[in-house]
C-alpha atoms as a PDB file:
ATOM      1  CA  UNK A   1      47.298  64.501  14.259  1.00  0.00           C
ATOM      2  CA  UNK A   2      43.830  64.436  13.445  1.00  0.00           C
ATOM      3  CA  UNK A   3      44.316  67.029  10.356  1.00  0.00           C
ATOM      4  CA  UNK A   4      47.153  64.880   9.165  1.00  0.00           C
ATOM      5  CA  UNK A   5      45.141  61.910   9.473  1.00  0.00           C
ATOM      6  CA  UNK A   6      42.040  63.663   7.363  1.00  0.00           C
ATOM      7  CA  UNK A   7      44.210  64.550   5.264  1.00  0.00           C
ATOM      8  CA  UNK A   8      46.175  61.329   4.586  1.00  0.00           C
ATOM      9  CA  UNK A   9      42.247  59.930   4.234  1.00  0.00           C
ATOM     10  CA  UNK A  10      41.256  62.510   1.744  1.00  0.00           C
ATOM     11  CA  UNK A  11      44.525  62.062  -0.814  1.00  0.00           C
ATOM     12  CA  UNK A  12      43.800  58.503  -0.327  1.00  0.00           C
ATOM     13  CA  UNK A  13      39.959  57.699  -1.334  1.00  0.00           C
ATOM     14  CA  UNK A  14      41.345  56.986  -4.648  1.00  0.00           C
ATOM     15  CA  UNK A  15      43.301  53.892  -3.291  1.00  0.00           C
ATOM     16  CA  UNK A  16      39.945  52.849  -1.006  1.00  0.00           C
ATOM     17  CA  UNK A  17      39.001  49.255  -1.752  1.00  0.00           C
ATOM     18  CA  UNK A  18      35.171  49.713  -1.639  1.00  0.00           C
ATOM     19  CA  UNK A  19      34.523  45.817  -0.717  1.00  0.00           C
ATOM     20  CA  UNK A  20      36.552  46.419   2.776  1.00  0.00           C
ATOM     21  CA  UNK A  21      34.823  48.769   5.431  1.00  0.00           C
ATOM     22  CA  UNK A  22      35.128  52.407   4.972  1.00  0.00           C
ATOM     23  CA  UNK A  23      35.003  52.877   9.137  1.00  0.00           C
ATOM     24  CA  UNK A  24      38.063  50.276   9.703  1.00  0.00           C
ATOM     25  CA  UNK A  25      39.938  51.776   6.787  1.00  0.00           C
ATOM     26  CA  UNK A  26      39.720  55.118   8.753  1.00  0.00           C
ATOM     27  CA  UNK A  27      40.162  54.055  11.682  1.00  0.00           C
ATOM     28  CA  UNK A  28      43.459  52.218  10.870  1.00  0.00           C
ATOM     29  CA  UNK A  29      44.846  55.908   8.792  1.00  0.00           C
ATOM     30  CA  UNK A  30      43.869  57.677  12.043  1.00  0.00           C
ATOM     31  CA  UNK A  31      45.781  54.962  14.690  1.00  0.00           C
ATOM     32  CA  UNK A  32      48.783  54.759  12.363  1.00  0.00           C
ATOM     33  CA  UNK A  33      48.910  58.760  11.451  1.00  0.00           C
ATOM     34  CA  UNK A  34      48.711  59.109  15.471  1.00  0.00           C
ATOM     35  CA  UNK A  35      51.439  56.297  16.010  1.00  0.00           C
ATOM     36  CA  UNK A  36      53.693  58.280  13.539  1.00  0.00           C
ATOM     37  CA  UNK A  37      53.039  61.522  15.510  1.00  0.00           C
ATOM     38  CA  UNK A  38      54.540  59.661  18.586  1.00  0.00           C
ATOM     39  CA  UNK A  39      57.241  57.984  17.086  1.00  0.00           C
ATOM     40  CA  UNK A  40      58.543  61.055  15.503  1.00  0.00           C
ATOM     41  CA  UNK A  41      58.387  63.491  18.657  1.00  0.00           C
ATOM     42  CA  UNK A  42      59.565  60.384  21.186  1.00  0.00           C
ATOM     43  CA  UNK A  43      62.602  61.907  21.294  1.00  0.00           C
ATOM     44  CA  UNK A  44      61.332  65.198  22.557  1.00  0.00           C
ATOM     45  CA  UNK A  45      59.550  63.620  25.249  1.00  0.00           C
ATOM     46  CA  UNK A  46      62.574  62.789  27.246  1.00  0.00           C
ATOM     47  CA  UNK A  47      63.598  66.549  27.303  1.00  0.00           C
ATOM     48  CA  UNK A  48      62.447  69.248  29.625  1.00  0.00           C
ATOM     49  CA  UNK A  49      61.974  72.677  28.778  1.00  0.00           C
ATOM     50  CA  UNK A  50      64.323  75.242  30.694  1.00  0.00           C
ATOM     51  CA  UNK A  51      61.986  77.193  32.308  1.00  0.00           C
ATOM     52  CA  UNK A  52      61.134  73.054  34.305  1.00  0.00           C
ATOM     53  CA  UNK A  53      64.395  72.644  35.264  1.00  0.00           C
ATOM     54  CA  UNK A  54      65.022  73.024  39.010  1.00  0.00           C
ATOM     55  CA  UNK A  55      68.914  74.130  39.538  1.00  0.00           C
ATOM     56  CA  UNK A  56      70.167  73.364  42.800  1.00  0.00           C
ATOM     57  CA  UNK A  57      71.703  76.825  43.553  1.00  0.00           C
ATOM     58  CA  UNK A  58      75.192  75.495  45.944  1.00  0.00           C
ATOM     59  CA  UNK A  59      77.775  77.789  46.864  1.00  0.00           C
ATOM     60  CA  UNK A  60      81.062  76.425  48.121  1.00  0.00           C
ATOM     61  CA  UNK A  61      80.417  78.639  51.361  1.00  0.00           C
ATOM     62  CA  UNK A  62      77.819  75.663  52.557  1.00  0.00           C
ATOM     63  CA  UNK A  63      80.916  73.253  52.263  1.00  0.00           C
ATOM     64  CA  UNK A  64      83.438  75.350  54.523  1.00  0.00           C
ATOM     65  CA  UNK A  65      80.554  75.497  56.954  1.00  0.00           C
ATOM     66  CA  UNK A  66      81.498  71.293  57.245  1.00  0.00           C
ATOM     67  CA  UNK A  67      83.760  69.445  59.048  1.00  0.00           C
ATOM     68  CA  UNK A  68      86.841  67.587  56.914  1.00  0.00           C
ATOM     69  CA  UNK A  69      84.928  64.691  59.358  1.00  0.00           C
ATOM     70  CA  UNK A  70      81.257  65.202  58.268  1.00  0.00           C
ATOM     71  CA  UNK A  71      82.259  65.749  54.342  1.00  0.00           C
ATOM     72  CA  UNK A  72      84.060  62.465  54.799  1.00  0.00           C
ATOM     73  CA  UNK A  73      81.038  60.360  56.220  1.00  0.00           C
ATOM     74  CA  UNK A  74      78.996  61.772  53.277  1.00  0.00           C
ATOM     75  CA  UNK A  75      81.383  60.393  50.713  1.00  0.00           C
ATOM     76  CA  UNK A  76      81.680  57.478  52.575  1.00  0.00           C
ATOM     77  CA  UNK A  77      77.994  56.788  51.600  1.00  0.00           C
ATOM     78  CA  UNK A  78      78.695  57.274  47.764  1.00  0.00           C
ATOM     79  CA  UNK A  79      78.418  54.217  45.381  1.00  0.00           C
ATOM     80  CA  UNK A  80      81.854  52.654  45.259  1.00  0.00           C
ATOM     81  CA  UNK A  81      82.368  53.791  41.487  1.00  0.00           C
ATOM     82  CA  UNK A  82      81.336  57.368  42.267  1.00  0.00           C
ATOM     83  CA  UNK A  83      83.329  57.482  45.466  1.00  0.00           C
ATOM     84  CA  UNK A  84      86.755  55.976  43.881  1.00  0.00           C
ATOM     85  CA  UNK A  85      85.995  58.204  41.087  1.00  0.00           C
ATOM     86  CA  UNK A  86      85.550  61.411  43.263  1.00  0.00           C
ATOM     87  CA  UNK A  87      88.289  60.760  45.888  1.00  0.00           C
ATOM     88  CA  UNK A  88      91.097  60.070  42.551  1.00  0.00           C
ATOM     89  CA  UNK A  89      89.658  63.152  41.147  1.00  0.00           C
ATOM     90  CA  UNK A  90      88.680  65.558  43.841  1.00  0.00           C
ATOM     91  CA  UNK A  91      91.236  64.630  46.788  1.00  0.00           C
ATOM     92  CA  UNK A  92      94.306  62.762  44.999  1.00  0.00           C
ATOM     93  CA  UNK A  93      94.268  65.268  41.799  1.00  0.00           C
ATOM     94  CA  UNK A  94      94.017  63.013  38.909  1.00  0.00           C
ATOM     95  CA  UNK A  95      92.901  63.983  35.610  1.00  0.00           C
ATOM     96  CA  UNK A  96      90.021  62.034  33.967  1.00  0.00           C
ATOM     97  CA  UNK A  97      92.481  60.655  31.360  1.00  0.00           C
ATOM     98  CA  UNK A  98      94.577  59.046  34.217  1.00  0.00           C
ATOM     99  CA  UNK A  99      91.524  58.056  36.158  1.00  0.00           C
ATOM    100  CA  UNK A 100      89.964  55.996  32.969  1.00  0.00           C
ATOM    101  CA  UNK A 101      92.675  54.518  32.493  1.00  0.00           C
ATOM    102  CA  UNK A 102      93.415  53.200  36.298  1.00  0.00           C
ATOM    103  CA  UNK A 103      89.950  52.349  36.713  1.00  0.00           C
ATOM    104  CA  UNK A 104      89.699  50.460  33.530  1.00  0.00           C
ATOM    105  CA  UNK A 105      86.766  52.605  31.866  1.00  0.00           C
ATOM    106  CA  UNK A 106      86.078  55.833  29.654  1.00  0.00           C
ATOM    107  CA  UNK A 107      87.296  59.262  30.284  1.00  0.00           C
ATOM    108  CA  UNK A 108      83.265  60.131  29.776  1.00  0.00           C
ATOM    109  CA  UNK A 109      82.529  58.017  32.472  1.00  0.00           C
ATOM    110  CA  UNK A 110      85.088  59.026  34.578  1.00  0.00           C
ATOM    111  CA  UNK A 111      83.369  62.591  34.151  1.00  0.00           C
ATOM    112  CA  UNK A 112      79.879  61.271  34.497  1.00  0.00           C
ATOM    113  CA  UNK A 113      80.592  59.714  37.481  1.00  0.00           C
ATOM    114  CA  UNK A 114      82.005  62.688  39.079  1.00  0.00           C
ATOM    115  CA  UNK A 115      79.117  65.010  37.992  1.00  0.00           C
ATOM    116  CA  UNK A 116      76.812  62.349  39.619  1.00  0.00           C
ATOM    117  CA  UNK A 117      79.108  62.134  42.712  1.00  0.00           C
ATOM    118  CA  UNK A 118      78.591  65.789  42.823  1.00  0.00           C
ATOM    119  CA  UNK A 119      75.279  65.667  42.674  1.00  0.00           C
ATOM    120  CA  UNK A 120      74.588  63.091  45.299  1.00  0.00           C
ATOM    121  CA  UNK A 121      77.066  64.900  47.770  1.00  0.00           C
ATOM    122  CA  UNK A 122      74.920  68.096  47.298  1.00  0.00           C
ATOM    123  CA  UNK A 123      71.427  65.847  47.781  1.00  0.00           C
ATOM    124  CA  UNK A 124      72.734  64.818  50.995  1.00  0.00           C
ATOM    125  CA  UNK A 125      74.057  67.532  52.404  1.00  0.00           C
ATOM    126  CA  UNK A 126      70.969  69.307  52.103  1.00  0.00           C
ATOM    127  CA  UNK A 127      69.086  66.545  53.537  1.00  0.00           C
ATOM    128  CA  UNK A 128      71.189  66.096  56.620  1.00  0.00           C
ATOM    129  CA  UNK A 129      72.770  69.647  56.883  1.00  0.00           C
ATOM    130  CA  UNK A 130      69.113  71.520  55.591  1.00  0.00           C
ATOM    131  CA  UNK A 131      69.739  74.690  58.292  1.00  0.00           C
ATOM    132  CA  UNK A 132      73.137  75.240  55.939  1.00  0.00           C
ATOM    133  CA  UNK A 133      70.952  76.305  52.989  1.00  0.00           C
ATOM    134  CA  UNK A 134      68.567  78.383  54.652  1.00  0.00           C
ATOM    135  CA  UNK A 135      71.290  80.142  55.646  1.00  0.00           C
ATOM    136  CA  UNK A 136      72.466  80.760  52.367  1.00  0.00           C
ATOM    137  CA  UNK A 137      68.993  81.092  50.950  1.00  0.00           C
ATOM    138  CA  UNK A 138      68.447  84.088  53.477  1.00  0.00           C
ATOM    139  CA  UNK A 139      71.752  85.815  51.910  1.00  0.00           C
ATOM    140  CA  UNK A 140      70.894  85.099  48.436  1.00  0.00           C
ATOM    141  CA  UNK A 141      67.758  86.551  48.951  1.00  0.00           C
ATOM    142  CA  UNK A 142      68.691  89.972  50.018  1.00  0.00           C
ATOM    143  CA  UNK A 143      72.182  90.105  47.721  1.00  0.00           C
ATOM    144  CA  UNK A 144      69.206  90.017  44.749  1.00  0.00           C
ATOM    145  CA  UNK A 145      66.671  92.682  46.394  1.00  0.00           C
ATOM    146  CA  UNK A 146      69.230  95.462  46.480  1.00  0.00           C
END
């Protein structure tokens, strides 16, 4: 930012008005080049590179270790939206199509919902059933030493 702003100064001097302050004519080519800088790379600031990412590693065998009871009360606690939309899907055997439309909103939100559902589910299991992934974590473990 600073080079750019130098050199935004230095293909400018021609256009300097000498009866206006030389400092507050840099100063305001420096703020905007850096406001500029941020607008153009705001968009990158919302993304994480992969290597940040933490993956919740969940294997189906932590949900057989559940009773039909226990997975229940967990969906049970879902937002209403994300628990309609995961019970049409996941227990009745709706597509997303179908769902959208008997729910009155878009097939992508259908989905979205669901992949948040998911996500919640997995968050609480491993808050209330944390001896579950140790379990698993202990396999995993020794699957990828040998």
């Amino acid at each position: 930012m600073v080079n750019d702003g130098f050199l935004k100064i230095f293909n400018n001097l021609p256009k300097y008005d000498s009866a206006q302050p030389f400092k507050a004519w840099v100063r305001t080519i420096m703020v905007n080049t850096a406001i500029d800088y941020y607008r153009s790379n705001k968009k990158y600031q919302l993304h994480i590179a992969v290597d940040e990412v933490e993956v919740t590693d969940f294997d189906d065998d932590v949900i057989s270790k559940l009773s039909v009871e226990e997975i229940m009360g967990l969906v049970r606690k879902l937002s209403p939206m994300y628990r309609m939309v995961f019970m049409l899907y996941v227990v009745e055997g709706y597509k997303h199509k179908e769902i959208a439309e008997r729910l009155g909103i878009q097939e992508g939100t259908s989905k979205s919902n669901l992949q948040d559902a998911r996500i919640k589910l997995q968050e609480m299991i491993r808050i209330h059933y944390p001896h579950l992934f140790d379990i698993y974590a202990v396999r995993k473990n020794k699957l990828n030493e040998n």
